[in-house]
Structure formats: C-alpha cells, structure tokens
Protein backbone atom coordinates (compact mmCIF):
# COMPACT_ATOMS: atom_id res chain seq x y z
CA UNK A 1 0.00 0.00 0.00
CA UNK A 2 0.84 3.37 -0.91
CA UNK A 3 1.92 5.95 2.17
CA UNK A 4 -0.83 7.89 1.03
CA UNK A 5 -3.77 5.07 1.04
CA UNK A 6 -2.29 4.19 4.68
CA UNK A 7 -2.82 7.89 6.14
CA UNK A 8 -5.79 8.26 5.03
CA UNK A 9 -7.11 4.74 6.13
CA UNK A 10 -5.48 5.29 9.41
CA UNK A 11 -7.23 8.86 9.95
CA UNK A 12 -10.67 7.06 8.62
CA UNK A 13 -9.86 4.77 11.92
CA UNK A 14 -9.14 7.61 14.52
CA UNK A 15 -12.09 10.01 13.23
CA UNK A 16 -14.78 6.69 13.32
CA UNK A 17 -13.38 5.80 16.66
CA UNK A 18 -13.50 9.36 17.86
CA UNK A 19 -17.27 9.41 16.72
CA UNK A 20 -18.32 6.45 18.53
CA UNK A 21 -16.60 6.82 21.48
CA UNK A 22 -18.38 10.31 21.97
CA UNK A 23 -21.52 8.85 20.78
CA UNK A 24 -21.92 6.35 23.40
CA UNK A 25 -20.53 8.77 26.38
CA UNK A 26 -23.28 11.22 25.05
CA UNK A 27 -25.56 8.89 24.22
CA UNK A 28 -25.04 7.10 28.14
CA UNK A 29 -25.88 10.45 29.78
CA UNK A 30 -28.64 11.03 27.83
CA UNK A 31 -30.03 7.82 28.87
CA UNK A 32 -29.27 8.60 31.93
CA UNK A 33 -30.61 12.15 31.72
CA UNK A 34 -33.95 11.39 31.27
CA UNK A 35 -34.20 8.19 33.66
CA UNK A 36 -33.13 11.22 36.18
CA UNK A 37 -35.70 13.65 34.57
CA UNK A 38 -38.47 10.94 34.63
CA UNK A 39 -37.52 10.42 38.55
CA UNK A 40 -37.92 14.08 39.72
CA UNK A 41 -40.54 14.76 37.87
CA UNK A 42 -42.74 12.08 39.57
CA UNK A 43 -41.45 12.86 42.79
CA UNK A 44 -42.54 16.13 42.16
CA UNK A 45 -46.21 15.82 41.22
CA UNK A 46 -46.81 12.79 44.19
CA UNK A 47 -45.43 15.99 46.31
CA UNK A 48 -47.89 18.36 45.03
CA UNK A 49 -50.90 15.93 45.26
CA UNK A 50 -49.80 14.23 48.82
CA UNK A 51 -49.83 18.43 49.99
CA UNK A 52 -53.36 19.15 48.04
CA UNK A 53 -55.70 20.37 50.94
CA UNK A 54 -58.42 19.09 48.16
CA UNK A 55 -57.23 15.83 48.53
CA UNK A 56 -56.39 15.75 51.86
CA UNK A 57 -59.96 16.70 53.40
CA UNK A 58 -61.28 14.10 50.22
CA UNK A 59 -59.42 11.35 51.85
CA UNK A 60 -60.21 11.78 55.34
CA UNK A 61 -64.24 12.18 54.39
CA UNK A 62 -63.35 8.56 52.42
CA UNK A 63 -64.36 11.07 49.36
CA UNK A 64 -68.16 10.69 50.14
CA UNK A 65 -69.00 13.73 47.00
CA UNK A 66 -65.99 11.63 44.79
CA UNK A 67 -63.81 14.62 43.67
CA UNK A 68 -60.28 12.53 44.24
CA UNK A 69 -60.64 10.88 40.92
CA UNK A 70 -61.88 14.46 39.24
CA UNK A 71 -59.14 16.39 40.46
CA UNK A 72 -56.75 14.01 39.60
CA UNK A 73 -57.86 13.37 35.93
CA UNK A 74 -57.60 17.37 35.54
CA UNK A 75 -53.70 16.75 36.92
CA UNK A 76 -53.51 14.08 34.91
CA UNK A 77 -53.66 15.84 31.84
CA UNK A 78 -51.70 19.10 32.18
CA UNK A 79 -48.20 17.16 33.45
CA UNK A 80 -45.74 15.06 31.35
CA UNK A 81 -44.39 11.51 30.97
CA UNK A 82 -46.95 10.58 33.84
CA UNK A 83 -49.40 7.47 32.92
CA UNK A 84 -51.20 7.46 36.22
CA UNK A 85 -51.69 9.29 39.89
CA UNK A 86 -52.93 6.87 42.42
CA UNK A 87 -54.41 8.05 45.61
CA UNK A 88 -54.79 5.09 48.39
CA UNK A 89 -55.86 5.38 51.59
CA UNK A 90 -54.45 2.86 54.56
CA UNK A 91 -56.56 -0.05 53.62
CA UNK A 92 -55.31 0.10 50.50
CA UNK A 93 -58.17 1.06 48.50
CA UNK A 94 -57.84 2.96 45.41
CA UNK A 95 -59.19 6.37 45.45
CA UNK A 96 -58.47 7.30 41.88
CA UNK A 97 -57.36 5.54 39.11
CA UNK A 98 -56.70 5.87 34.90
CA UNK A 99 -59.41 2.77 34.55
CA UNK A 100 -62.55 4.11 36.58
CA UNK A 101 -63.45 0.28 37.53
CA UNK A 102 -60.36 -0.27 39.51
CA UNK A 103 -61.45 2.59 41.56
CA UNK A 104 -62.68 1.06 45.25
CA UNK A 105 -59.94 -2.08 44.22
CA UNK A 106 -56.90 -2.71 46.20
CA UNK A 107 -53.42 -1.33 45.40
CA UNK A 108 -51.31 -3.91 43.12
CA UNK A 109 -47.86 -3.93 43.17
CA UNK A 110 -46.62 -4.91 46.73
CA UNK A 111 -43.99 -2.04 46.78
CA UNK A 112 -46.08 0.29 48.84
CA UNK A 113 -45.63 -1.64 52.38
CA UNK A 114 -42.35 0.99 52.61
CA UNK A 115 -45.24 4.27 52.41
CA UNK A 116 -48.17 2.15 54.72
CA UNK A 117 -45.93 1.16 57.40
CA UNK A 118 -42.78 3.86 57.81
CA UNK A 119 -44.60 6.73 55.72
CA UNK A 120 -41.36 7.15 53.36
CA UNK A 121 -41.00 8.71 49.74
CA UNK A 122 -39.35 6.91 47.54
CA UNK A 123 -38.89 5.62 44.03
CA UNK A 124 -39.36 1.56 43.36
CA UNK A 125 -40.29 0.01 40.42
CA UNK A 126 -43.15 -2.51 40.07
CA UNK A 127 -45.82 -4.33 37.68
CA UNK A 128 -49.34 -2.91 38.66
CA UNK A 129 -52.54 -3.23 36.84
CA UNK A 130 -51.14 -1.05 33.92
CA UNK A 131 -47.88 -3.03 33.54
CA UNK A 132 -44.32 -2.54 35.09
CA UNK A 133 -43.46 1.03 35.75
CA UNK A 134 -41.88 3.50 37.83
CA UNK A 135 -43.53 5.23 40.70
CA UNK A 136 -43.15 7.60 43.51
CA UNK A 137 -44.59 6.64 46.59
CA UNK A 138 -45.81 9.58 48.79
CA UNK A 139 -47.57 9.45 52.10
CA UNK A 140 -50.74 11.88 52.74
CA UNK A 141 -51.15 12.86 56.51
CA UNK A 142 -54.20 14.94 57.78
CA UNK A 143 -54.61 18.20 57.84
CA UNK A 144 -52.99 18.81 61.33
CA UNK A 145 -50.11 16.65 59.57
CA UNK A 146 -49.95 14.17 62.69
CA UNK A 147 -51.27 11.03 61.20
CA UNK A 148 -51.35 9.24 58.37
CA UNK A 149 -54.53 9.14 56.62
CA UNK A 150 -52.93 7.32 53.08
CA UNK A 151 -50.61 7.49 50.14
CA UNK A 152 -49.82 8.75 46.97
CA UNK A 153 -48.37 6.97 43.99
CA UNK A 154 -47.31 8.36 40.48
CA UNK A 155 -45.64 6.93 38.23
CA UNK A 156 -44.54 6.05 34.53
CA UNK A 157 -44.50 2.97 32.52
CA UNK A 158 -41.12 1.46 32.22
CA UNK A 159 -42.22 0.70 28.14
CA UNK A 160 -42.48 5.13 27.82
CA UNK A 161 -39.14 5.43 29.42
CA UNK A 162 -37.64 3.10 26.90
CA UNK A 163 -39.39 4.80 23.98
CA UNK A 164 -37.79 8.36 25.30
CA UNK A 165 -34.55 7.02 25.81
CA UNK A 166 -34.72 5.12 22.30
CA UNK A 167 -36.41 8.24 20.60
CA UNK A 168 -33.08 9.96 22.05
CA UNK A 169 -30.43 7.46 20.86
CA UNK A 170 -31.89 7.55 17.64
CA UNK A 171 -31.84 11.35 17.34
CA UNK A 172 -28.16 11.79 18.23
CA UNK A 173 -26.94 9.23 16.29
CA UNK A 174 -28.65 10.72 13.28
C-alpha cells in the first residue's frame, strides 16, 4: 500500500473511533438524563398531590362527593411523561385511578408496604394493573399533619421510558 492510502485509512480509523466513542458517552448520559428527569418529575407531582388540601380533606371524608378521581384526571392531563396518579388510603383502597373500575380495588404492586408502614418517599419500580413502571410513593397525613390518613403513587410505565430514551439514541446518532 501506498503511504498515502495508509494515512488516510489510518485517519478514517481515529475520526470513526472518535465518533463512537463520543456517541456512546453522550448517548449514556442522555439515557441517563432522562431516567433522572423521569424520577424528579414524579417525585414532584406525588409531592404536590400528597400536599393538596383538596385531597387531603377528600381522603379523610373517604371522598363521600368523589372529587379525588376528578381532580386528579384534571392533573392528569396538564403534566408530562406521567401514565397514572394513584391516591390510596391505609386499607389500600384505590381512590383514583386511569381505569374508573379499579377505583374502590386494592393497590397492586406490593412495593407500597415501605409508604403504609414507615410513611417514606421513595422511588421503586413494580408491575401494577397497567404493567411494570416506575412510581413515587408519597404518604398523605391529615390536615394537622400528625397522622397518616394514606398514600400517593405516580408513576410512569417502564415501556415510555424506553421509547424516550430510544427516541433519544436515535436522534443523536442521526
């Protein structure tokens, strides 16, 4: 081979490695960007609804005029990369729901017992009635904020997550 044809094959080599080296850093904190985005943003809306006075005074009347679920829907669909806002109360029972029939059902997942029994916040992820997804558990105390009256849980299907993050990938590489 020819000096010439060499250089040039060897500076092909070093640019394509360059590229895809930098591609998968970027493309692994992007990833990782919106796992983080999808977490805090969660977090942040089972804040706002565990904090509602609307909800609060709801769940301690066991939401005799039903508003939960209606406020909730209305949440529902001004916030982003959220599938679902669950409010419970401490026997479990499903105040509102994205399928009104589950409403009055019992919780599914068996990562709540964290929220019911030490009244933490925290991220798990679980398969519920709409598939496996991540949530933020939230607990809801009474007005006076001395006892726990149930809990909050919002979340994200693990299947949207992996369509962002693929959506990303896909975009950058491009």
């Amino acid at each position: 081979m020819k000096l010439q044809t060499k250089l040039t094959l060897l500076i092909i080599i070093v640019v394509f490695a360059s590229v895809s080296i930098i591609i998968f850093f970027v493309t692994s904190w992007m990833t990782t960007n919106i796992e983080s985005e999808v977490k805090t943003n969660i977090m942040n809306v089972a804040e706002i609804v565990a904090h509602s006075p609307e909800v609060k005074k709801a769940l301690e009347m066991k939401d005799k005029n039903k508003i939960i679920g209606v406020d909730i829907d209305t949440l529902l669909k001004e916030v982003n990369q959220i599938e679902y806002i669950i409010v419970v109360d401490m026997d479990e029972i499903r105040y509102s729901h994205p399928d009104p029939q589950l409403i009055g059902e019992k919780f599914v997942g068996g990562d709540d017992i964290r929220v019911l029994k030490n009244g933490e916040t925290y991220i798990s992820e679980a398969t519920g009635t709409l598939g496996e997804s991540l949530r933020a558990f939230t607990p809801i105390f009474d007005m006076d904020n001395n006892k726990q009256i149930g809990f909050v849980a919002v979340g994200t299907l693990t299947q949207s997550i992996a369509t962002s993050k693929h959506k990303a990938v896909i975009y950058l590489i491009f």
